[in-house]
PDB file of N, CA and C in Angstrom:
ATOM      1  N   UNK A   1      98.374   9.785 -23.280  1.00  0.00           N
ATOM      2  CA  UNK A   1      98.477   9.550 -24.708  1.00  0.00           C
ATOM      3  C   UNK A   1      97.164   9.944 -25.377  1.00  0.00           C
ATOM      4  N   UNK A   2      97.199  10.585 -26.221  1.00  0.00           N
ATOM      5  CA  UNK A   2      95.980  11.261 -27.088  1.00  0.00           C
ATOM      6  C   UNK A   2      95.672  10.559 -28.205  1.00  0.00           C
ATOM      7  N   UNK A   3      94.733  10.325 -28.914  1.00  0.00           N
ATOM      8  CA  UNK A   3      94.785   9.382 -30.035  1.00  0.00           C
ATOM      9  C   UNK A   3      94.452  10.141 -31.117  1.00  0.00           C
ATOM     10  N   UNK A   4      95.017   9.437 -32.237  1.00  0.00           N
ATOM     11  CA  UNK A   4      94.804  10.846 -33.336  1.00  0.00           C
ATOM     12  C   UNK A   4      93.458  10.388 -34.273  1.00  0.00           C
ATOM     13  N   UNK A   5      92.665  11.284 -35.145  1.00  0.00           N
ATOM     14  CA  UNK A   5      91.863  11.235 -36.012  1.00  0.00           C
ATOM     15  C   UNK A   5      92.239  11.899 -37.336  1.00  0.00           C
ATOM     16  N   UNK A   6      91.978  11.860 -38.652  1.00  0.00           N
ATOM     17  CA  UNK A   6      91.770  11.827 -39.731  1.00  0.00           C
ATOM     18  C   UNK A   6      90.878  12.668 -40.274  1.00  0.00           C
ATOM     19  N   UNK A   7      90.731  13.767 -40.111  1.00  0.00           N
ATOM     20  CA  UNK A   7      89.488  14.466 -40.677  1.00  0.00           C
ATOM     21  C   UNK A   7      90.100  15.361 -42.334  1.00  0.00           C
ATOM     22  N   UNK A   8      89.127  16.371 -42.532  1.00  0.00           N
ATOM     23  CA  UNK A   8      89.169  16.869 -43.969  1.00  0.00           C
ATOM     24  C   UNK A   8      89.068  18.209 -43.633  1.00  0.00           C
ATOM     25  N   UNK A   9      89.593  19.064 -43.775  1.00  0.00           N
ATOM     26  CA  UNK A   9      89.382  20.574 -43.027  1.00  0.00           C
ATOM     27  C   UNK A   9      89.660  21.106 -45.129  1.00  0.00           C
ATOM     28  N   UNK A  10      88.313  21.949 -45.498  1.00  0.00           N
ATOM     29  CA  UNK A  10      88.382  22.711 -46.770  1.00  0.00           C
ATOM     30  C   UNK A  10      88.628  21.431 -47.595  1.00  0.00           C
ATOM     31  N   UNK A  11      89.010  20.016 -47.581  1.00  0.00           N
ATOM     32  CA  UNK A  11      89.303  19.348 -48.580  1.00  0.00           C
ATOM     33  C   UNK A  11      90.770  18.655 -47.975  1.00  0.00           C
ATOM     34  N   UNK A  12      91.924  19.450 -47.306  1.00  0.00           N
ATOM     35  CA  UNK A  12      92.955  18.718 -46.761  1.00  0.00           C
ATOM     36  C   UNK A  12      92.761  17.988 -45.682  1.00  0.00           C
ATOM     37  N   UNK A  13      93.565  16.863 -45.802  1.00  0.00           N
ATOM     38  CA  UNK A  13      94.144  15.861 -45.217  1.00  0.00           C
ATOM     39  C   UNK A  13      94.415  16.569 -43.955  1.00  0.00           C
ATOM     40  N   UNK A  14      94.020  16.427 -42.720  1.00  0.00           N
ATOM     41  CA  UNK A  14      94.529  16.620 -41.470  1.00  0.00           C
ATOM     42  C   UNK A  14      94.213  15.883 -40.509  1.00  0.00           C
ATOM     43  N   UNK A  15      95.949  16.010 -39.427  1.00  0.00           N
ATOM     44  CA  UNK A  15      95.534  14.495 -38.613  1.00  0.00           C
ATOM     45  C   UNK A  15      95.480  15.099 -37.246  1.00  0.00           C
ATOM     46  N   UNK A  16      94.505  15.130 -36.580  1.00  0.00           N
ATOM     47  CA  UNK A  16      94.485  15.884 -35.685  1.00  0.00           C
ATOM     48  C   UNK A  16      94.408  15.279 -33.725  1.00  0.00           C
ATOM     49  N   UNK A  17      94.195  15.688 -33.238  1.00  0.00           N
ATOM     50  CA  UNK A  17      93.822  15.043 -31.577  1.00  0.00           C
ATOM     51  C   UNK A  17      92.833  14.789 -31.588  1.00  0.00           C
ATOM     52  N   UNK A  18      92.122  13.860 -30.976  1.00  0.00           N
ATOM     53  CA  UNK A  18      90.478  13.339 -31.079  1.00  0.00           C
ATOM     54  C   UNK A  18      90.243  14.154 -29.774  1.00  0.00           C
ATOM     55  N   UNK A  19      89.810  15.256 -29.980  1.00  0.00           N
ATOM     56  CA  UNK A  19      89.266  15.862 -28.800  1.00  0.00           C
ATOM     57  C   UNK A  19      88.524  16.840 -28.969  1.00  0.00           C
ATOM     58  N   UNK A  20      87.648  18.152 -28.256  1.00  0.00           N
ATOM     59  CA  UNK A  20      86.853  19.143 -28.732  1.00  0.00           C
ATOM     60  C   UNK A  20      87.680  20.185 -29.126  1.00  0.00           C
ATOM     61  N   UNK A  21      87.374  21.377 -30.039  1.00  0.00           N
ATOM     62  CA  UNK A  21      87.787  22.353 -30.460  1.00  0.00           C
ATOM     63  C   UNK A  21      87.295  23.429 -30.643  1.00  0.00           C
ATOM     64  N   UNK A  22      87.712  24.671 -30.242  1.00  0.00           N
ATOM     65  CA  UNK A  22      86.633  25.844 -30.350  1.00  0.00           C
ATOM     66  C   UNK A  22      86.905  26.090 -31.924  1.00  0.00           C
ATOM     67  N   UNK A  23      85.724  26.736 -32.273  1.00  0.00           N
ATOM     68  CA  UNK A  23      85.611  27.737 -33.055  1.00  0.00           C
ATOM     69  C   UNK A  23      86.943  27.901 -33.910  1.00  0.00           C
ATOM     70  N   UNK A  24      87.599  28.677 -32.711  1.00  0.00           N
ATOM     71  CA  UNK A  24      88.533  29.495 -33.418  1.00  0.00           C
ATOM     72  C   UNK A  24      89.888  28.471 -33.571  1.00  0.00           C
ATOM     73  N   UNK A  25      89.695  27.299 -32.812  1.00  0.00           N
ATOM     74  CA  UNK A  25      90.819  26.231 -33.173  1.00  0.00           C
ATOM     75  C   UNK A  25      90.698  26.256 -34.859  1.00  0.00           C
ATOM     76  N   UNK A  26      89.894  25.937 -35.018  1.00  0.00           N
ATOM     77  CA  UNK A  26      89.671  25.055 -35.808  1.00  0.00           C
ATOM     78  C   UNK A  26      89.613  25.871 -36.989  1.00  0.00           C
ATOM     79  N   UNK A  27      89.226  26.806 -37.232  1.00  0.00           N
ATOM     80  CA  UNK A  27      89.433  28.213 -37.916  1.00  0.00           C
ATOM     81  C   UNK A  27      91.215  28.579 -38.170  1.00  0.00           C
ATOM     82  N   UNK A  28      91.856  28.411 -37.239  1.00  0.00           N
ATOM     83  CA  UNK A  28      93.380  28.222 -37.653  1.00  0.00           C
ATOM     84  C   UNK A  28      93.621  27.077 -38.068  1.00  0.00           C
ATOM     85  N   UNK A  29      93.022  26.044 -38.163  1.00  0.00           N
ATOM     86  CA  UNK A  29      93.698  25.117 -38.862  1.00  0.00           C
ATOM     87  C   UNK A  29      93.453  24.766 -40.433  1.00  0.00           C
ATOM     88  N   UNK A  30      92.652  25.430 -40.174  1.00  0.00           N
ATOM     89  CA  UNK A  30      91.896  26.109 -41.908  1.00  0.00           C
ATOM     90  C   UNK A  30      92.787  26.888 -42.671  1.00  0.00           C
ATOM     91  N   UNK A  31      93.017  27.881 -42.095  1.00  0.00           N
ATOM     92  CA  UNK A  31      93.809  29.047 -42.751  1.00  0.00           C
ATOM     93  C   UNK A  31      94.603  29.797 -42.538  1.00  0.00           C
ATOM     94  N   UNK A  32      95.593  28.929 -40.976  1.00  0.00           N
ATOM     95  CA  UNK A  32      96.802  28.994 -40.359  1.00  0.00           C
ATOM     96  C   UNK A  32      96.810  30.460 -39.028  1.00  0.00           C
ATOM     97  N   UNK A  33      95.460  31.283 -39.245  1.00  0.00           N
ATOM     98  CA  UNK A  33      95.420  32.078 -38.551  1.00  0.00           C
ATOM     99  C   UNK A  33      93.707  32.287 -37.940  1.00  0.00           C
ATOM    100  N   UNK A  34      93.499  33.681 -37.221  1.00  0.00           N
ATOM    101  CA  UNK A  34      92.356  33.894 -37.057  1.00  0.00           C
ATOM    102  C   UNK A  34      92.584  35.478 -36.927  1.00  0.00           C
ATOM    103  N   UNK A  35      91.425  36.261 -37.779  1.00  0.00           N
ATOM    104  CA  UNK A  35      91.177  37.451 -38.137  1.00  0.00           C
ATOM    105  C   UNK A  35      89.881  38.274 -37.880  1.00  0.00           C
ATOM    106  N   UNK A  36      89.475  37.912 -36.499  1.00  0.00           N
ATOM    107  CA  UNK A  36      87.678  38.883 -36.684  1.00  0.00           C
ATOM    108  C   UNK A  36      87.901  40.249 -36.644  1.00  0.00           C
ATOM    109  N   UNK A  37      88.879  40.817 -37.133  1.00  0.00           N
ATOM    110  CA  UNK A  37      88.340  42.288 -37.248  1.00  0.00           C
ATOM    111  C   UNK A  37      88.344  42.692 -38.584  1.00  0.00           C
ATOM    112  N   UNK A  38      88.443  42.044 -39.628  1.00  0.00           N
ATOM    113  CA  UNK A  38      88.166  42.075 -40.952  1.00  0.00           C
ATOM    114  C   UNK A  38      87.404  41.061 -41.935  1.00  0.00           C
ATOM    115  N   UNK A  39      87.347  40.078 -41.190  1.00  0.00           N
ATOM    116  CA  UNK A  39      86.136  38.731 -41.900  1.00  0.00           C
ATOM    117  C   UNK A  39      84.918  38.112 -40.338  1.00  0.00           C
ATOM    118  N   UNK A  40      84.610  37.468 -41.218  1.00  0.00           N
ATOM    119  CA  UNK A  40      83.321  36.282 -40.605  1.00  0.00           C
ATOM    120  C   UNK A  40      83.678  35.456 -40.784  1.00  0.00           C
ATOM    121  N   UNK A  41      83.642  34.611 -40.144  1.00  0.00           N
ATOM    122  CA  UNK A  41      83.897  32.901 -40.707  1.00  0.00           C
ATOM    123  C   UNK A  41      82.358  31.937 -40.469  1.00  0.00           C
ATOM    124  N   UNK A  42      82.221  31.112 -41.651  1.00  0.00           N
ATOM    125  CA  UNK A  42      81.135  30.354 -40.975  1.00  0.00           C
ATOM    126  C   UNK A  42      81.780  28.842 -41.087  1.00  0.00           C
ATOM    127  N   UNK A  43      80.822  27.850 -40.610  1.00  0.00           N
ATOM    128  CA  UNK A  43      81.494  26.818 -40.702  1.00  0.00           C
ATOM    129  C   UNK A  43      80.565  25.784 -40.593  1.00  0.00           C
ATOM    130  N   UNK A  44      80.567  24.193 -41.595  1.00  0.00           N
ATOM    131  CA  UNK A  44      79.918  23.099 -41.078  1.00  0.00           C
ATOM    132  C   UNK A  44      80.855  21.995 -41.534  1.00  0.00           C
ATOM    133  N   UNK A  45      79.919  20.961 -40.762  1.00  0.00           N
ATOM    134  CA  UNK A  45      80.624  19.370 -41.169  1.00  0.00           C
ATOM    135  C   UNK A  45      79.654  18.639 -41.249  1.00  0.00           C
ATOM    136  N   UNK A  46      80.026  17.608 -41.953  1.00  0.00           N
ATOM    137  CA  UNK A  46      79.609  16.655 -42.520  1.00  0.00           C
ATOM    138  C   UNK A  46      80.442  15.381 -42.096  1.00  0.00           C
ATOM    139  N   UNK A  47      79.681  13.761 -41.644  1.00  0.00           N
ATOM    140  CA  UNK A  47      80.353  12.498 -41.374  1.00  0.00           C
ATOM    141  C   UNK A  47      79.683  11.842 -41.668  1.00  0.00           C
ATOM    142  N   UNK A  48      79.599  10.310 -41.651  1.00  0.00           N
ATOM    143  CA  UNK A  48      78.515   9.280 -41.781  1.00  0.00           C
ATOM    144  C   UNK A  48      78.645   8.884 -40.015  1.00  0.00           C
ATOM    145  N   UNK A  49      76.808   8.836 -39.779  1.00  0.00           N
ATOM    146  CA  UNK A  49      76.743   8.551 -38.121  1.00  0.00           C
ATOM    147  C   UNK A  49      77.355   6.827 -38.743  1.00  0.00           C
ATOM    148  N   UNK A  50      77.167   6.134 -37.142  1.00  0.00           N
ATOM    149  CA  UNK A  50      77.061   4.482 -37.124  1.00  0.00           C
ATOM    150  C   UNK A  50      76.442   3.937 -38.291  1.00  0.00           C
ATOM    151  N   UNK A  51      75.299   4.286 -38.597  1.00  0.00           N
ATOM    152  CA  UNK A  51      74.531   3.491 -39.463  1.00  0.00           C
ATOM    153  C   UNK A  51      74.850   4.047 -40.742  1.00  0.00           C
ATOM    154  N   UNK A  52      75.717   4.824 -41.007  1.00  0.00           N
ATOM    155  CA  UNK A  52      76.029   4.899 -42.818  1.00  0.00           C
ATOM    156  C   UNK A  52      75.236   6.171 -43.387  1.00  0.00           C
ATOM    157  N   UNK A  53      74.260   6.894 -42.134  1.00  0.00           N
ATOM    158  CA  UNK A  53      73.831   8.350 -43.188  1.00  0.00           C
ATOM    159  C   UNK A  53      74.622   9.304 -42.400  1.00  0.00           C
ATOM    160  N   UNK A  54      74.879  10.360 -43.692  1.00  0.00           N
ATOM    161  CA  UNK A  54      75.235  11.455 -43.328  1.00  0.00           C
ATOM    162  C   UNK A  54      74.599  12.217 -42.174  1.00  0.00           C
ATOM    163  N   UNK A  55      75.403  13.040 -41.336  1.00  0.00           N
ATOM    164  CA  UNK A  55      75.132  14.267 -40.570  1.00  0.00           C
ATOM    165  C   UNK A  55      75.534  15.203 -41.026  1.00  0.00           C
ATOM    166  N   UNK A  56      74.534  16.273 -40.799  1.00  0.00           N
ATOM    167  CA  UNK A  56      75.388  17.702 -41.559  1.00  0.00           C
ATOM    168  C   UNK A  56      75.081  18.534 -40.085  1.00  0.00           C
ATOM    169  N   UNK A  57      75.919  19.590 -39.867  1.00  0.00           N
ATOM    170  CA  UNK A  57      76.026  20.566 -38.805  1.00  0.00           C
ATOM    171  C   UNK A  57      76.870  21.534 -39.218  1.00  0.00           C
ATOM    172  N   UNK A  58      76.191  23.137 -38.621  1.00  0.00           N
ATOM    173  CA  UNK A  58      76.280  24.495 -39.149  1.00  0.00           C
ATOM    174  C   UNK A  58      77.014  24.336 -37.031  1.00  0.00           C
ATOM    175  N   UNK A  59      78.139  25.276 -37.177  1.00  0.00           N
ATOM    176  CA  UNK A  59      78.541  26.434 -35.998  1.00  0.00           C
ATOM    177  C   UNK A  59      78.522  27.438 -35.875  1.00  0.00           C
ATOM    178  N   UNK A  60      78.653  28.188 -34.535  1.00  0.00           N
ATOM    179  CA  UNK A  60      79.032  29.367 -34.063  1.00  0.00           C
ATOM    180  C   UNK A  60      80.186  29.293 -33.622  1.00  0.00           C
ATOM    181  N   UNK A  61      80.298  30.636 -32.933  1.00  0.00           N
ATOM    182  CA  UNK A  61      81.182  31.169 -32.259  1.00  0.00           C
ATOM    183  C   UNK A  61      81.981  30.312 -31.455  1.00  0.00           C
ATOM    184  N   UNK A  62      80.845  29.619 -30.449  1.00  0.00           N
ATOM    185  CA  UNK A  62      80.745  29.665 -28.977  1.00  0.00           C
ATOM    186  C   UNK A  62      81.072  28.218 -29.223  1.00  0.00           C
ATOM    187  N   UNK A  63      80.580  27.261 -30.044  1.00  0.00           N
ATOM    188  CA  UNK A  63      80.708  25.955 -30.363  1.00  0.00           C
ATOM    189  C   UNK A  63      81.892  25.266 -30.190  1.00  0.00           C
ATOM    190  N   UNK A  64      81.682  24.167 -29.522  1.00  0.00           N
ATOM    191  CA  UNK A  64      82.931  23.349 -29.352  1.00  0.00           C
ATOM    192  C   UNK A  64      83.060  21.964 -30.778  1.00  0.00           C
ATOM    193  N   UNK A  65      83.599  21.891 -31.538  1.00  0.00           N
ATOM    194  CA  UNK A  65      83.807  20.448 -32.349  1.00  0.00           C
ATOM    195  C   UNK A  65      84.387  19.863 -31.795  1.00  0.00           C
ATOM    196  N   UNK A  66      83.963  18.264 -31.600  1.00  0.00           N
ATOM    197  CA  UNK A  66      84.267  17.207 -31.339  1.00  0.00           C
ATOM    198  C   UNK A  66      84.908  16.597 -32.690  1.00  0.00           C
ATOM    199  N   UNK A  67      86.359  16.179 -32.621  1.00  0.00           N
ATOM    200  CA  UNK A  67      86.764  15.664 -34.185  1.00  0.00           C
ATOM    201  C   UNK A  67      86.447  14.270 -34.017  1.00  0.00           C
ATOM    202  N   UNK A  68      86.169  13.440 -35.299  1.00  0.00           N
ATOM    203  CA  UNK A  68      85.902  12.578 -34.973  1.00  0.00           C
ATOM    204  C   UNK A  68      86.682  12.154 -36.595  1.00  0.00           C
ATOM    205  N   UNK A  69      86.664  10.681 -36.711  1.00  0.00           N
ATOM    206  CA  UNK A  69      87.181  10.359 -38.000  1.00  0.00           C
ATOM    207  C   UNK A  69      86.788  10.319 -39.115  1.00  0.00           C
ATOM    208  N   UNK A  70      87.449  11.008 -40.237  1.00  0.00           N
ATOM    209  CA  UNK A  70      86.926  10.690 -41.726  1.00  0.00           C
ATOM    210  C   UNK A  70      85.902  12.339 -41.250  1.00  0.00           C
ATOM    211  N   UNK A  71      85.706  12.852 -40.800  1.00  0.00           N
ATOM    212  CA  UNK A  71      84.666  14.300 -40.597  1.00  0.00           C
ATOM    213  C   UNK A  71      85.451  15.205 -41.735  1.00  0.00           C
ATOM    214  N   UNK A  72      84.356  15.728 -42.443  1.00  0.00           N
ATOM    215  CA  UNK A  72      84.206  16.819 -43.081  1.00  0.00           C
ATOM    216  C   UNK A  72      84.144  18.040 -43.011  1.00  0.00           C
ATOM    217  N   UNK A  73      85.175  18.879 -42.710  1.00  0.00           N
ATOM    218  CA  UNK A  73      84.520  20.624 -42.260  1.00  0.00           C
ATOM    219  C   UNK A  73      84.974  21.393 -43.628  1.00  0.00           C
ATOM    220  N   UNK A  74      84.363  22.511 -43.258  1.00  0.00           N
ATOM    221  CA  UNK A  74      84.379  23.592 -44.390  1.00  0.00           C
ATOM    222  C   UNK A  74      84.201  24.441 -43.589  1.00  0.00           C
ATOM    223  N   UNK A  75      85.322  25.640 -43.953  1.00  0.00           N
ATOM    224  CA  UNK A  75      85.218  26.404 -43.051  1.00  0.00           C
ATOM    225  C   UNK A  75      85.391  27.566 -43.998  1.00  0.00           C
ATOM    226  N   UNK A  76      84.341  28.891 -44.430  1.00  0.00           N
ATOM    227  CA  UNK A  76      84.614  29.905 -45.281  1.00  0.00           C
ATOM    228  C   UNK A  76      84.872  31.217 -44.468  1.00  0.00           C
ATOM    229  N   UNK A  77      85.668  31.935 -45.015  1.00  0.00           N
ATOM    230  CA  UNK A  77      85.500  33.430 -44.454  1.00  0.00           C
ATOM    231  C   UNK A  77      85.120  34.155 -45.210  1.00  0.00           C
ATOM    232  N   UNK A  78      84.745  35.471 -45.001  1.00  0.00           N
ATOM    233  CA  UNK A  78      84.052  36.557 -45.479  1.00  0.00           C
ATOM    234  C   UNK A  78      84.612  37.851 -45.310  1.00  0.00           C
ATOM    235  N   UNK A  79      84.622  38.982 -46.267  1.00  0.00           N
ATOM    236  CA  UNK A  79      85.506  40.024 -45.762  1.00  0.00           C
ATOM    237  C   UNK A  79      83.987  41.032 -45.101  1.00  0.00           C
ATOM    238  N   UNK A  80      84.021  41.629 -44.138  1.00  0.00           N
ATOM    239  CA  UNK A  80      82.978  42.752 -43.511  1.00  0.00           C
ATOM    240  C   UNK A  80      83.195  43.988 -43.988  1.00  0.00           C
ATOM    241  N   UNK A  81      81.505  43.873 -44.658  1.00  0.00           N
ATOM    242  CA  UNK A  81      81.717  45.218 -45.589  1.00  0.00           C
ATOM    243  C   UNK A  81      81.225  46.286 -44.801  1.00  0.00           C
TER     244      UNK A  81
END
């Protein structure tokens, strides 16, 4: 049994598996697909640790996200000029 989390992907509501995610998971759940031969994507999040301050964190590629609850991502693409 997997337990679910609550996060914010661009601003929506999504309820997802509490577990790690590459890159490119998480990049489709943004914008239903994944495209590197015509954009970039970058990406960060934002949560409150235990004690009530924010964390902010920038990814790569290679990066695994850990979802966790109430987390913030933003995930932009870019077209390659």
């Amino acid at each position: 049994m997997n337990d679910k989390v609550m996060v914010y992907i661009n601003g929506e509501p999504k309820e997802v598996e509490k577990r790690n995610y590459t890159f490119k998971e998480v990049i489709e759940l943004a914008f239903g697909s994944y495209d590197d031969s015509q954009k970039d994507y970058t990406m960060t999040s934002t949560r409150k640790n235990d004690d009530g301050e924010k964390h902010k964190q920038s990814y790569s590629f290679w990066d695994e996200i850990k979802m966790k609850e109430a987390m913030r991502i933003n995930v932009d693409s870019t077209n390659r000029s």
